[in-house]
PDB file of N, CA and C in Angstrom:
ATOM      1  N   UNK A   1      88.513  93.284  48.340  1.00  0.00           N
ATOM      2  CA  UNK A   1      88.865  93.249  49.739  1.00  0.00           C
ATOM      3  C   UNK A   1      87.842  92.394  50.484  1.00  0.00           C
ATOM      4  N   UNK A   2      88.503  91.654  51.026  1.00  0.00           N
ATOM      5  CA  UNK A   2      87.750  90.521  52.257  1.00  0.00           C
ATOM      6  C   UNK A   2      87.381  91.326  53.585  1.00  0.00           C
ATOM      7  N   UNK A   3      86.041  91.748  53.674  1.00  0.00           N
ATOM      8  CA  UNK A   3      85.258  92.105  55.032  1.00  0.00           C
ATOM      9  C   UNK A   3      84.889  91.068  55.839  1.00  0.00           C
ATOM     10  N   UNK A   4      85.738  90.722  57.149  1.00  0.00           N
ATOM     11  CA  UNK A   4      85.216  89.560  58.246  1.00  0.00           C
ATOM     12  C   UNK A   4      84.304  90.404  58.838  1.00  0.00           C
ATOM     13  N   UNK A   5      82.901  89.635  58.927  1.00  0.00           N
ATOM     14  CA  UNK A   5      81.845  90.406  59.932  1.00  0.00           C
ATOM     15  C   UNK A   5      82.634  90.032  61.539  1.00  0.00           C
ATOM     16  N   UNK A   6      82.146  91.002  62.511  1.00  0.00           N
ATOM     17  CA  UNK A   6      82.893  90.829  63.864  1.00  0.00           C
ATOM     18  C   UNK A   6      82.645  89.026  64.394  1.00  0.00           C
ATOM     19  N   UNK A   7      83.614  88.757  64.687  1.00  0.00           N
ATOM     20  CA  UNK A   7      83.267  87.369  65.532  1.00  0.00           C
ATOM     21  C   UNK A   7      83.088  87.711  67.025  1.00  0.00           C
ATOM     22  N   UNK A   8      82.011  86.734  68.293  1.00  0.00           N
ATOM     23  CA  UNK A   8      81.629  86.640  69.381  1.00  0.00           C
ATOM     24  C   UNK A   8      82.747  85.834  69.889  1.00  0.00           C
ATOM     25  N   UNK A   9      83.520  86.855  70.714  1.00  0.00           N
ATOM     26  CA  UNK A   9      84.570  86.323  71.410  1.00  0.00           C
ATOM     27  C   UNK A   9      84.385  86.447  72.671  1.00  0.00           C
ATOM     28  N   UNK A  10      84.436  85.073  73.501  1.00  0.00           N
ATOM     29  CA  UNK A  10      84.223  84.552  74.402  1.00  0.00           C
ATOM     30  C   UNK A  10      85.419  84.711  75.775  1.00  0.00           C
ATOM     31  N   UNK A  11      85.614  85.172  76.435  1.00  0.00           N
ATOM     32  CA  UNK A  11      86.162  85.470  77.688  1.00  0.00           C
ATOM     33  C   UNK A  11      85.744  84.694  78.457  1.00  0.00           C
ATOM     34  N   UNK A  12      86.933  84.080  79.191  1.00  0.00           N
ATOM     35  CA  UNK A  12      86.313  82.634  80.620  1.00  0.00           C
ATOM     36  C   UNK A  12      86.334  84.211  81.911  1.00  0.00           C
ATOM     37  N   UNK A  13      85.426  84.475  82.511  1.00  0.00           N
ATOM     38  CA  UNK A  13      85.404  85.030  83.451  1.00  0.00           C
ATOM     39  C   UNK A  13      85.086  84.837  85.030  1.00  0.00           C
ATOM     40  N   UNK A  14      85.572  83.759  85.314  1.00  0.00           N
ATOM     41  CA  UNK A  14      85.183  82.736  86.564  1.00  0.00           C
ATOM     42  C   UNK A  14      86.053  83.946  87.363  1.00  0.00           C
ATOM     43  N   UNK A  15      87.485  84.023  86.707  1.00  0.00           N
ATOM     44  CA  UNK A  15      88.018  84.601  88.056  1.00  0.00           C
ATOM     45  C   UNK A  15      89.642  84.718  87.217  1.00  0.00           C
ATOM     46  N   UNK A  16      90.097  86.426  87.581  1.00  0.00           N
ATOM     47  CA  UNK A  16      91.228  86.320  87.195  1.00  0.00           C
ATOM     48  C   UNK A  16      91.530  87.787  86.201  1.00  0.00           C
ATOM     49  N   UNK A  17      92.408  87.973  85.343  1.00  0.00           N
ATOM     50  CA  UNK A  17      92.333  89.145  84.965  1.00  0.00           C
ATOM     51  C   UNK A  17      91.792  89.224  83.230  1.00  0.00           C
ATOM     52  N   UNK A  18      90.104  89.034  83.822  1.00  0.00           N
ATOM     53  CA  UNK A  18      89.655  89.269  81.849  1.00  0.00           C
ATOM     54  C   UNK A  18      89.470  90.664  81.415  1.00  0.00           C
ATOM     55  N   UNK A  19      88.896  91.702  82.154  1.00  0.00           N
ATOM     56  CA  UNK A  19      88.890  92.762  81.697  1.00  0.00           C
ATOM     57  C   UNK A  19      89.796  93.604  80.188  1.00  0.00           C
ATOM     58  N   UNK A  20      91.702  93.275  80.336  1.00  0.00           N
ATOM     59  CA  UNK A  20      92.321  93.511  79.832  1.00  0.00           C
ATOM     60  C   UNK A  20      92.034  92.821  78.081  1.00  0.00           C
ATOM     61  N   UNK A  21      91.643  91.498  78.560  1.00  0.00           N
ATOM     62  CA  UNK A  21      91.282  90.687  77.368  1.00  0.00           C
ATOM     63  C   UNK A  21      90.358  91.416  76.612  1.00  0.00           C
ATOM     64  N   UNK A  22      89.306  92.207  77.589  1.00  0.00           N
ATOM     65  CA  UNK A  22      87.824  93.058  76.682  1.00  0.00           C
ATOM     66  C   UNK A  22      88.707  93.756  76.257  1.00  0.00           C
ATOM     67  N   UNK A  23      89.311  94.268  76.586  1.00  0.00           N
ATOM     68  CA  UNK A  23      89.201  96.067  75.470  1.00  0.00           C
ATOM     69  C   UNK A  23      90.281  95.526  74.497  1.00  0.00           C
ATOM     70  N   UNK A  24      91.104  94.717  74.557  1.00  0.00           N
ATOM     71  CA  UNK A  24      92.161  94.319  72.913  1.00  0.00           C
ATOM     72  C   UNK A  24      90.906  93.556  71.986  1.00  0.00           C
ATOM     73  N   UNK A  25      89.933  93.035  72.680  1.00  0.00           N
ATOM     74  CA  UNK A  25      89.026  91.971  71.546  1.00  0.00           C
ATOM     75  C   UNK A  25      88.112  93.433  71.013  1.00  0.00           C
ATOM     76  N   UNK A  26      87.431  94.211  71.837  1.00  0.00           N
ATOM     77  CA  UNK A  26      86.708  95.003  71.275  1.00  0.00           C
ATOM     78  C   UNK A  26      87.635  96.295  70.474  1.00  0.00           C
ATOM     79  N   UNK A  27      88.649  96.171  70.603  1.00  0.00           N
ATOM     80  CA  UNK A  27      89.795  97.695  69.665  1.00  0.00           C
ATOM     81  C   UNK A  27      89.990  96.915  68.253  1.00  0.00           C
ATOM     82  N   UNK A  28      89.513  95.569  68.299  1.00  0.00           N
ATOM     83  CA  UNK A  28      90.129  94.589  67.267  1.00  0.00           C
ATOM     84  C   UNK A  28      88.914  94.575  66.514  1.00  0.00           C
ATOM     85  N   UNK A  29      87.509  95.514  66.970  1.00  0.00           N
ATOM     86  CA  UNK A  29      86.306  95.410  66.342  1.00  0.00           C
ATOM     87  C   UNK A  29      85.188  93.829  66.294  1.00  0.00           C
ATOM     88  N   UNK A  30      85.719  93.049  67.186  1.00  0.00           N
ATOM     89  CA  UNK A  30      84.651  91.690  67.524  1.00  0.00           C
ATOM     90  C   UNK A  30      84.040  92.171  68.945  1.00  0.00           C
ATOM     91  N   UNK A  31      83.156  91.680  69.350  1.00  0.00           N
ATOM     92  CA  UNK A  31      81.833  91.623  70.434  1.00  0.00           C
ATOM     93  C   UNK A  31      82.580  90.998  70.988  1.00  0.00           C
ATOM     94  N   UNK A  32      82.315  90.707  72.958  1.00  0.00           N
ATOM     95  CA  UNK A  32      82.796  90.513  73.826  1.00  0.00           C
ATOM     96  C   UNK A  32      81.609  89.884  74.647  1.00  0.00           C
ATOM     97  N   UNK A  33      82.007  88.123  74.680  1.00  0.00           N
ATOM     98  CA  UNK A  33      80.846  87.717  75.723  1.00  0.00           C
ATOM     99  C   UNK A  33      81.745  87.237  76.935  1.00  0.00           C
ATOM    100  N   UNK A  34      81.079  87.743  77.764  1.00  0.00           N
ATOM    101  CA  UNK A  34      82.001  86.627  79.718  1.00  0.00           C
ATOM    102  C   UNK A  34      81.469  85.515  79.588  1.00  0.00           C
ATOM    103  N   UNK A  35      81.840  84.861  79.378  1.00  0.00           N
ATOM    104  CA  UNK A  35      81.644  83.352  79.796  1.00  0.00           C
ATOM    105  C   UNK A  35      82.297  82.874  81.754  1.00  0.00           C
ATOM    106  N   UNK A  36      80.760  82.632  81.923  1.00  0.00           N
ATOM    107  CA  UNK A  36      80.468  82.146  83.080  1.00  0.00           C
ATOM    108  C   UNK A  36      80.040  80.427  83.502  1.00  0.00           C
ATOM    109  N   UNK A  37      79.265  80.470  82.376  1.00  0.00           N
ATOM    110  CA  UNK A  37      78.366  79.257  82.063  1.00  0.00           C
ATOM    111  C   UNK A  37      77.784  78.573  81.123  1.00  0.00           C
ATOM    112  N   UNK A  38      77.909  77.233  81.134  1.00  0.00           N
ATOM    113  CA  UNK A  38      77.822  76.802  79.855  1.00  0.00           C
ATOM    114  C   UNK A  38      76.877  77.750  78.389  1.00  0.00           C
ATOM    115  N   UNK A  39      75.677  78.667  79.323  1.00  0.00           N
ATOM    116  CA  UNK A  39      74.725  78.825  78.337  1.00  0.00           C
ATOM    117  C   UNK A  39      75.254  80.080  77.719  1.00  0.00           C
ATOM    118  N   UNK A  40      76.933  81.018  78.422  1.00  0.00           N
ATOM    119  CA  UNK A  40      76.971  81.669  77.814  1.00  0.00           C
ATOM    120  C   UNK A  40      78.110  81.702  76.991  1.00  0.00           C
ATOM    121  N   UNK A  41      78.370  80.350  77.224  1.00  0.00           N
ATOM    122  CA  UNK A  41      79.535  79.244  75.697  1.00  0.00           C
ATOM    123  C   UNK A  41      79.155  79.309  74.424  1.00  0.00           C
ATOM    124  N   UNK A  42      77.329  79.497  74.314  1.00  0.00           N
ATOM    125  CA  UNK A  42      76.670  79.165  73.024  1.00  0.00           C
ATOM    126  C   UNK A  42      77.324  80.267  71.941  1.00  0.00           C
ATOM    127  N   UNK A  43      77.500  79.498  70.842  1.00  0.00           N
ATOM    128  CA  UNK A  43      77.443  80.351  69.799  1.00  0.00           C
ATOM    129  C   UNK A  43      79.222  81.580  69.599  1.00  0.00           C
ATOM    130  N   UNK A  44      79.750  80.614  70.733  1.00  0.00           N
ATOM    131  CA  UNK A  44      81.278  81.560  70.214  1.00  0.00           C
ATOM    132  C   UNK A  44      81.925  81.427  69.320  1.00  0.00           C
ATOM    133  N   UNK A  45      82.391  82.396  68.713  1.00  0.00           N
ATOM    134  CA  UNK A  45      83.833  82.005  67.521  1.00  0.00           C
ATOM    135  C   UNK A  45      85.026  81.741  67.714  1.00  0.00           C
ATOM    136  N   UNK A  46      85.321  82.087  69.534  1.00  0.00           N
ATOM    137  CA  UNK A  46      86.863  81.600  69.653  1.00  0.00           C
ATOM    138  C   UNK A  46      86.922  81.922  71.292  1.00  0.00           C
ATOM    139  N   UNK A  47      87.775  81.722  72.020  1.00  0.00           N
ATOM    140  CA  UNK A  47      87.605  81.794  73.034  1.00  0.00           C
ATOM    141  C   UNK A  47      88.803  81.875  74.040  1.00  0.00           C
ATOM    142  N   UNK A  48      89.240  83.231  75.315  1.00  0.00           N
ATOM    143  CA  UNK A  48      90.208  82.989  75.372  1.00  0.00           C
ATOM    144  C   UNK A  48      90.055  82.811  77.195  1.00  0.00           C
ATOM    145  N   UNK A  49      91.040  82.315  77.614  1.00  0.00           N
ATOM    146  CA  UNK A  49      91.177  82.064  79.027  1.00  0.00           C
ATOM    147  C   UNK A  49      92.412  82.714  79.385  1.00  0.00           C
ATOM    148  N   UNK A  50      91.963  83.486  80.097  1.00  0.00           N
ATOM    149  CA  UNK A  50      93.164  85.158  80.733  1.00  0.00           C
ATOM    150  C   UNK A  50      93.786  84.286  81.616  1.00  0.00           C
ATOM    151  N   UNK A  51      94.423  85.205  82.799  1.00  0.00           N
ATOM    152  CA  UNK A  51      95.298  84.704  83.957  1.00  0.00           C
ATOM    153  C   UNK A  51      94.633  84.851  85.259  1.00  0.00           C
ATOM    154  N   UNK A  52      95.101  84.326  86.087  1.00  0.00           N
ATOM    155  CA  UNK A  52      94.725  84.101  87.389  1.00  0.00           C
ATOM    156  C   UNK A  52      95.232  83.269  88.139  1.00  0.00           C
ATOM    157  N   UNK A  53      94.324  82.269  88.672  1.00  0.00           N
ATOM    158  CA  UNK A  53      95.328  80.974  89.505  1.00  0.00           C
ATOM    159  C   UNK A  53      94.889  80.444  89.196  1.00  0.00           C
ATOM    160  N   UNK A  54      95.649  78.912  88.580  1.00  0.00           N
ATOM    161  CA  UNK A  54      95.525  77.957  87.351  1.00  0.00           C
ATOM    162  C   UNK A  54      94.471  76.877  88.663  1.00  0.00           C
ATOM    163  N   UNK A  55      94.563  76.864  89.951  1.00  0.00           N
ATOM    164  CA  UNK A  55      94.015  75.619  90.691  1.00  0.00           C
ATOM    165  C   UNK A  55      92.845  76.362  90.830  1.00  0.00           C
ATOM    166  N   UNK A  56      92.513  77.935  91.192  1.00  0.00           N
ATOM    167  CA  UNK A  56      90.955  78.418  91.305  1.00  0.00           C
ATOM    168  C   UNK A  56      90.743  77.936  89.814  1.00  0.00           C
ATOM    169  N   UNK A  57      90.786  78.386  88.560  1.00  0.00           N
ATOM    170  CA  UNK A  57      90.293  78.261  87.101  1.00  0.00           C
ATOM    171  C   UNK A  57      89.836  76.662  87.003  1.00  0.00           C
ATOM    172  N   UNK A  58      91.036  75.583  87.054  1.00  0.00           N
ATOM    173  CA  UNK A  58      90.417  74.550  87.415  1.00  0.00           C
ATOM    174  C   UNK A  58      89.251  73.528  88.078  1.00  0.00           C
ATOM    175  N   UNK A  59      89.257  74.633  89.308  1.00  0.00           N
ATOM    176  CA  UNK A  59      88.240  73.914  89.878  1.00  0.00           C
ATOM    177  C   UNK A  59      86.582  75.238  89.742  1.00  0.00           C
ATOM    178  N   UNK A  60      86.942  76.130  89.413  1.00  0.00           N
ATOM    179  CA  UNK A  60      85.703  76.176  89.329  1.00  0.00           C
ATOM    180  C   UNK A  60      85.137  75.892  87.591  1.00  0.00           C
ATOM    181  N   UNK A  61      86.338  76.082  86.739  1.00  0.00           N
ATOM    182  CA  UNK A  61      85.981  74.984  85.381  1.00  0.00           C
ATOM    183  C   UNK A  61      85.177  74.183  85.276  1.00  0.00           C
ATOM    184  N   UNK A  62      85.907  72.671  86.697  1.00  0.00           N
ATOM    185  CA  UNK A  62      84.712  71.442  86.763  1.00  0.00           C
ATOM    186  C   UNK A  62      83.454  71.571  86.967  1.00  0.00           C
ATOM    187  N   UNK A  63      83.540  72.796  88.205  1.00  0.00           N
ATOM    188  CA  UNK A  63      82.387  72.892  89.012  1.00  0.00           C
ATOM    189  C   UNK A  63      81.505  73.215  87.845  1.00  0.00           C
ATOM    190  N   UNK A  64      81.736  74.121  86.816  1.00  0.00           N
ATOM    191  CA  UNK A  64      80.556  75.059  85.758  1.00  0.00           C
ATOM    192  C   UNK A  64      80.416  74.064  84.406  1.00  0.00           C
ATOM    193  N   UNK A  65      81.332  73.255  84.714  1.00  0.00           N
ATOM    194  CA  UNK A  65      80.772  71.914  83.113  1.00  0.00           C
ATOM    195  C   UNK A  65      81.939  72.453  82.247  1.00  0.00           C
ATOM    196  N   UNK A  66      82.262  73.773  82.141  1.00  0.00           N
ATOM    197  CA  UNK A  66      83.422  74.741  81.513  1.00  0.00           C
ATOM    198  C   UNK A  66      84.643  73.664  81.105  1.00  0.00           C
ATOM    199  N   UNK A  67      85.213  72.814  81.809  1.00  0.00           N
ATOM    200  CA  UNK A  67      86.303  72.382  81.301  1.00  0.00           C
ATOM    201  C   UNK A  67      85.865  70.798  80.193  1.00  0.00           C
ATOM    202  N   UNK A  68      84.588  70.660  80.271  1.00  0.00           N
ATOM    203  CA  UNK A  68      84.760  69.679  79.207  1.00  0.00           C
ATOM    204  C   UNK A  68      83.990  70.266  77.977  1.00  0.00           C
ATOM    205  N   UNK A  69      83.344  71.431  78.008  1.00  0.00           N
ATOM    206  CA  UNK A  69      83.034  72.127  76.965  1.00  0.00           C
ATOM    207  C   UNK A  69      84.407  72.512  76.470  1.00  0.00           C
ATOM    208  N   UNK A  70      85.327  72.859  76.917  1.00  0.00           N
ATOM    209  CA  UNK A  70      86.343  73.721  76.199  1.00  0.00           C
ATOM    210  C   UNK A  70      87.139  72.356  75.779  1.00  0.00           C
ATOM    211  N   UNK A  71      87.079  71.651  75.841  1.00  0.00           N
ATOM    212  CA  UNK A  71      87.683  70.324  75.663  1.00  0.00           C
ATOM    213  C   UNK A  71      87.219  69.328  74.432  1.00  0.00           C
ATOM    214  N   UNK A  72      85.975  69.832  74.165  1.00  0.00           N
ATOM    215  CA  UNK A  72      84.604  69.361  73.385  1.00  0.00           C
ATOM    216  C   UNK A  72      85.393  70.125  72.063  1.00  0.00           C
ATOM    217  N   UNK A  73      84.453  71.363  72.853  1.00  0.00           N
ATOM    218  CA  UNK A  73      84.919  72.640  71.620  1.00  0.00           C
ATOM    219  C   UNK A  73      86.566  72.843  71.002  1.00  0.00           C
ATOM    220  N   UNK A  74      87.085  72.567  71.758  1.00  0.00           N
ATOM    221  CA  UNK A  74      88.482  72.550  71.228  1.00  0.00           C
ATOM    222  C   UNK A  74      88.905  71.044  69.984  1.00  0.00           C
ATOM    223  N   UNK A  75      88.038  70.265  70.224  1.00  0.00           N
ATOM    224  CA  UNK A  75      88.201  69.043  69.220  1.00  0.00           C
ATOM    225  C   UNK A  75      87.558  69.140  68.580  1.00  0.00           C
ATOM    226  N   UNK A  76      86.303  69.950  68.235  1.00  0.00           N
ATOM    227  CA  UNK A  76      85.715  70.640  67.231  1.00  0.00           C
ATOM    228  C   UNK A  76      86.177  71.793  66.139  1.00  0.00           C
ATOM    229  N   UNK A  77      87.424  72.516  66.741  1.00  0.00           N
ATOM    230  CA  UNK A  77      87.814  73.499  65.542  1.00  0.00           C
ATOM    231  C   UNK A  77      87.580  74.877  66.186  1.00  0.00           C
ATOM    232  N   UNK A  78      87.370  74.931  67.761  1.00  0.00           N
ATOM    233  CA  UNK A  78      87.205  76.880  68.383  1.00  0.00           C
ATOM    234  C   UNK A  78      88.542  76.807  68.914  1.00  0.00           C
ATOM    235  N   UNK A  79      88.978  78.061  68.092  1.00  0.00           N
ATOM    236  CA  UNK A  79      89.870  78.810  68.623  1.00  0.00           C
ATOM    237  C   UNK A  79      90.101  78.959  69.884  1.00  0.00           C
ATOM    238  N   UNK A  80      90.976  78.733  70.767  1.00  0.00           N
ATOM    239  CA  UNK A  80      91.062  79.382  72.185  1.00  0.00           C
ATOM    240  C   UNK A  80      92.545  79.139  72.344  1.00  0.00           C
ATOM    241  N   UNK A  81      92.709  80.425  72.865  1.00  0.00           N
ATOM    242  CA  UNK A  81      93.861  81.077  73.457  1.00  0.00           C
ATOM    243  C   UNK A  81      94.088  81.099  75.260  1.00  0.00           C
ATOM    244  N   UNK A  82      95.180  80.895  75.323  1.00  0.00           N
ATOM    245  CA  UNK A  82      95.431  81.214  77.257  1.00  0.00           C
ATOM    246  C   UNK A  82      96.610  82.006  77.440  1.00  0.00           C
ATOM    247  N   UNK A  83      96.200  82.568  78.392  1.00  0.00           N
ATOM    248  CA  UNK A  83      97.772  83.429  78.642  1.00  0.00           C
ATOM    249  C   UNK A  83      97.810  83.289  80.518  1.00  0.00           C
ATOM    250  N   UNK A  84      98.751  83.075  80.727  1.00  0.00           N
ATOM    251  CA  UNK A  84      99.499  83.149  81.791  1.00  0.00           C
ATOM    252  C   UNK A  84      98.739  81.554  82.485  1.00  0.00           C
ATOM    253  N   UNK A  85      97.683  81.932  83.575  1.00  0.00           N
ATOM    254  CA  UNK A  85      97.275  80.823  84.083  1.00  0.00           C
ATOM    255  C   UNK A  85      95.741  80.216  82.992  1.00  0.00           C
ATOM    256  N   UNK A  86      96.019  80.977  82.156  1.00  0.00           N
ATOM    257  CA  UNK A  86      94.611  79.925  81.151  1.00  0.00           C
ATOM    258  C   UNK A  86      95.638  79.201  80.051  1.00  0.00           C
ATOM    259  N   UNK A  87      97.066  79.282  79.824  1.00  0.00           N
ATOM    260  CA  UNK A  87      97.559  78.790  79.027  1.00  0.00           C
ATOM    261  C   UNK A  87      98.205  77.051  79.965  1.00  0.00           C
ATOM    262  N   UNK A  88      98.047  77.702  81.516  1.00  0.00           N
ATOM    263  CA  UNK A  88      98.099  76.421  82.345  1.00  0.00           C
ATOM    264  C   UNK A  88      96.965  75.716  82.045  1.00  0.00           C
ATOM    265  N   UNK A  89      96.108  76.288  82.224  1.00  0.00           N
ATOM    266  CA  UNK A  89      94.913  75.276  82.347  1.00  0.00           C
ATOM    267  C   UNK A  89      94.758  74.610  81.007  1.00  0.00           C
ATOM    268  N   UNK A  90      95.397  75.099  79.809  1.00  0.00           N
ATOM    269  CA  UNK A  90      95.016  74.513  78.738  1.00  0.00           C
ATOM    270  C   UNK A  90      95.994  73.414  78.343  1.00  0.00           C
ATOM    271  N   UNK A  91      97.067  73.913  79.372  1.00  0.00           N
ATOM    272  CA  UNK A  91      97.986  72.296  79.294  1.00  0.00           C
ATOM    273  C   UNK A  91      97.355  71.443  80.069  1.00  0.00           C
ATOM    274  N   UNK A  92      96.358  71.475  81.261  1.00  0.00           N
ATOM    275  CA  UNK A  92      95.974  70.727  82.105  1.00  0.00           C
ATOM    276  C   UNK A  92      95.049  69.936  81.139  1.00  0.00           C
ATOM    277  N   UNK A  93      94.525  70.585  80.586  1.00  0.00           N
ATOM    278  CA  UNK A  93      92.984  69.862  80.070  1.00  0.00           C
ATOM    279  C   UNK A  93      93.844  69.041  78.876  1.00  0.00           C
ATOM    280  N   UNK A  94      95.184  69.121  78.556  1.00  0.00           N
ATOM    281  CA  UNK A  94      95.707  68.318  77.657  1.00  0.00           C
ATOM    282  C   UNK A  94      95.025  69.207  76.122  1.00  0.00           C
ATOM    283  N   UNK A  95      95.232  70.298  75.725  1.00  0.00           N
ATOM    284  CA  UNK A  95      94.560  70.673  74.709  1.00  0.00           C
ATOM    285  C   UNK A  95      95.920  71.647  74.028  1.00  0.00           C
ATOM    286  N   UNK A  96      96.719  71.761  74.612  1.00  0.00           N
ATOM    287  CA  UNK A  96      98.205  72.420  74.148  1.00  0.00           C
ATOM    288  C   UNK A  96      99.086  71.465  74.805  1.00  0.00           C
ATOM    289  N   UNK A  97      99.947  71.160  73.469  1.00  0.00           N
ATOM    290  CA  UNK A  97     101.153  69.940  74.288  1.00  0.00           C
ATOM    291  C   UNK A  97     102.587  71.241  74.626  1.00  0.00           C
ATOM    292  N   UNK A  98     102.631  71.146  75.662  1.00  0.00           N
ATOM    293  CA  UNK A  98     103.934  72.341  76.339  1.00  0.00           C
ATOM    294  C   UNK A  98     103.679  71.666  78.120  1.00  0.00           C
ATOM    295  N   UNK A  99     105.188  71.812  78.287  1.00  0.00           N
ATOM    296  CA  UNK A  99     105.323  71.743  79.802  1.00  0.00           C
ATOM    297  C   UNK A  99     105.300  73.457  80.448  1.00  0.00           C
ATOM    298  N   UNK A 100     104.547  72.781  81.578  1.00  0.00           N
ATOM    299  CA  UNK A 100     104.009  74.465  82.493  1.00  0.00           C
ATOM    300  C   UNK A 100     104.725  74.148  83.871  1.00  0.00           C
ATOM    301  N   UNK A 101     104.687  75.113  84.322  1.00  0.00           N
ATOM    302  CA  UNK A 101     105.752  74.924  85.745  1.00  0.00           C
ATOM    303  C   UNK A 101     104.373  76.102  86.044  1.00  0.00           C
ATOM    304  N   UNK A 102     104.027  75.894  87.563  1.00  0.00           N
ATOM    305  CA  UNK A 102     103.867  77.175  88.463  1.00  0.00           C
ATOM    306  C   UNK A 102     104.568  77.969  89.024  1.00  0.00           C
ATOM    307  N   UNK A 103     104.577  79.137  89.591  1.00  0.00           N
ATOM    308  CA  UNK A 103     105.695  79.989  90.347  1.00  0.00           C
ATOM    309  C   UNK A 103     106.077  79.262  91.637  1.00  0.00           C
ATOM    310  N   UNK A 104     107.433  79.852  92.186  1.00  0.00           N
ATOM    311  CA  UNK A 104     107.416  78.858  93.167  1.00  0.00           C
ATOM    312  C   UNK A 104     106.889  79.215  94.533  1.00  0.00           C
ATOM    313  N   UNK A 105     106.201  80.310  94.544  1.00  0.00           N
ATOM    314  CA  UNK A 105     105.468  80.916  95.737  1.00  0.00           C
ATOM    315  C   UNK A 105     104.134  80.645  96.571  1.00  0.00           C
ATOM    316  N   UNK A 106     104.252  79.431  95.809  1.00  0.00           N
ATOM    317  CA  UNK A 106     102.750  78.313  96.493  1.00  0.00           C
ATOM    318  C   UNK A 106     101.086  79.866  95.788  1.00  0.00           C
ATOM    319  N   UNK A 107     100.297  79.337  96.424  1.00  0.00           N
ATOM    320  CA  UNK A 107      98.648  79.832  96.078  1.00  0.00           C
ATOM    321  C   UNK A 107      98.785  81.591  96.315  1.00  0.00           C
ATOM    322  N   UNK A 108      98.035  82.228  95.291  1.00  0.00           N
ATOM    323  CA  UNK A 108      97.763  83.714  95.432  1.00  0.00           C
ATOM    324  C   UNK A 108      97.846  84.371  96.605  1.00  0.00           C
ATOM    325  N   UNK A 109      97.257  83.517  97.961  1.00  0.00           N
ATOM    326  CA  UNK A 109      96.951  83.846  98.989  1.00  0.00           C
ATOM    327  C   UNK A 109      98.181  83.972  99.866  1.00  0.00           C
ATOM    328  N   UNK A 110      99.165  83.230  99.349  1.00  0.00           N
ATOM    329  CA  UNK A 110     100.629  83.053 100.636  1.00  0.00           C
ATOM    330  C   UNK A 110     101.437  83.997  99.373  1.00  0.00           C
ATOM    331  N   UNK A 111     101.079  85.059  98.580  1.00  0.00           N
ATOM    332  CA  UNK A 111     101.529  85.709  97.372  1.00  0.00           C
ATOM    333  C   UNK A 111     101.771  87.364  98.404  1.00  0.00           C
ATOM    334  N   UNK A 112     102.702  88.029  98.361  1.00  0.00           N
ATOM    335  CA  UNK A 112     102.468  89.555  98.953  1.00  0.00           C
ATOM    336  C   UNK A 112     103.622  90.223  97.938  1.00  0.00           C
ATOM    337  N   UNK A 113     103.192  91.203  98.407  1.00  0.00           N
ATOM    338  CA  UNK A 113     104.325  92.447  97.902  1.00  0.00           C
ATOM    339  C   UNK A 113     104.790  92.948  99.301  1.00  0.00           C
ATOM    340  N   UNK A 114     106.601  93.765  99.186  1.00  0.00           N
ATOM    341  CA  UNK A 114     106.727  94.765 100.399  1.00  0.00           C
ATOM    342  C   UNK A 114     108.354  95.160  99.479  1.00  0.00           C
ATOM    343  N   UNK A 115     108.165  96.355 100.338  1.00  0.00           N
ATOM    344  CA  UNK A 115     109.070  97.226 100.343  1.00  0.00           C
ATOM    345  C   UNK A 115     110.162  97.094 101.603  1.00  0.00           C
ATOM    346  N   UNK A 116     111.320  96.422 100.386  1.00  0.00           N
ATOM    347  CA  UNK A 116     112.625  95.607 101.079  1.00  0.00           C
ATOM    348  C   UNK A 116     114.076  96.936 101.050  1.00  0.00           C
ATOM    349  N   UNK A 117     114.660  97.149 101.546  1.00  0.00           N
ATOM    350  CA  UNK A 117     116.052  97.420 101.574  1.00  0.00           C
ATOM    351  C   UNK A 117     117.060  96.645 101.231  1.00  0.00           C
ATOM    352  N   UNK A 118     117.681  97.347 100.087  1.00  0.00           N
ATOM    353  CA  UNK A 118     118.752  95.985  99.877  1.00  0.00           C
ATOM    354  C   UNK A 118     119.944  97.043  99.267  1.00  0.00           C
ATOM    355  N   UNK A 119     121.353  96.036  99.971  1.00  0.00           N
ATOM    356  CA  UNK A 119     122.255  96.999  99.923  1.00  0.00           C
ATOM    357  C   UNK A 119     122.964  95.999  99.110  1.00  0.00           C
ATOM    358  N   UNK A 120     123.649  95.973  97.845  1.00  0.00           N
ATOM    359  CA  UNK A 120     125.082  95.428  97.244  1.00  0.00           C
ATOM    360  C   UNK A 120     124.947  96.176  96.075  1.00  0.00           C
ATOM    361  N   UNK A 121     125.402  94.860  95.065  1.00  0.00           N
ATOM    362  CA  UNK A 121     125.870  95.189  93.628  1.00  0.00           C
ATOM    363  C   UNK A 121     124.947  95.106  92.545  1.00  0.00           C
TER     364      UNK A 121
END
């Protein structure tokens, strides 16, 4: 029997929903780093980018060096995964070939919930 020692799995945590990402990576028995900044990129085995809003992830990406490390690292052979708005951003950075559409409800901020009445079929 093949024992994988745990791999350091890397979470983009700029902004958005990573939490959910911790507890499936740690039930799966690998370590859990947030990645914030480049220095805490070092040394990952794979790396995933959760959801949020694909234009915040973007720009604070540039701002942290984050999007050409993952761009680097991704032409190197690290694993990384996106789901919802990190699977946008990973079409943005050109690193998954798939067409992405946004919702059509413009930015998080013009985003609400309410409690409607509706009468038919």
């Amino acid at each position: 029997m093949i024992v994988e020692k745990p791999r350091i799995v890397g979470i983009l945590a700029l902004q958005g929903d990573f939490e959910e990402h911790e507890i499936m990576v740690r039930e799966l028995g690998h370590e859990v780093r947030f990645v914030r900044s480049l220095e805490d990129a070092e040394g990952l085995s794979a790396c995933i980018l959760p959801g949020g809003e694909s234009t915040t992830l973007m720009k604070l990406l540039a701002e942290t060096g984050l999007d050409k490390w993952l761009v680097e690292s991704a032409q190197k052979g690290l694993p990384i995964f996106g789901t919802c708005a990190g699977m946008i951003v990973l079409s943005q950075l050109g690193l998954i070939e798939i067409e992405t559409e946004r919702n059509a409800y413009g930015p998080q901020l013009s985003s609400f919930e309410a409690t409607v009445d509706f009468q038919g079929k």
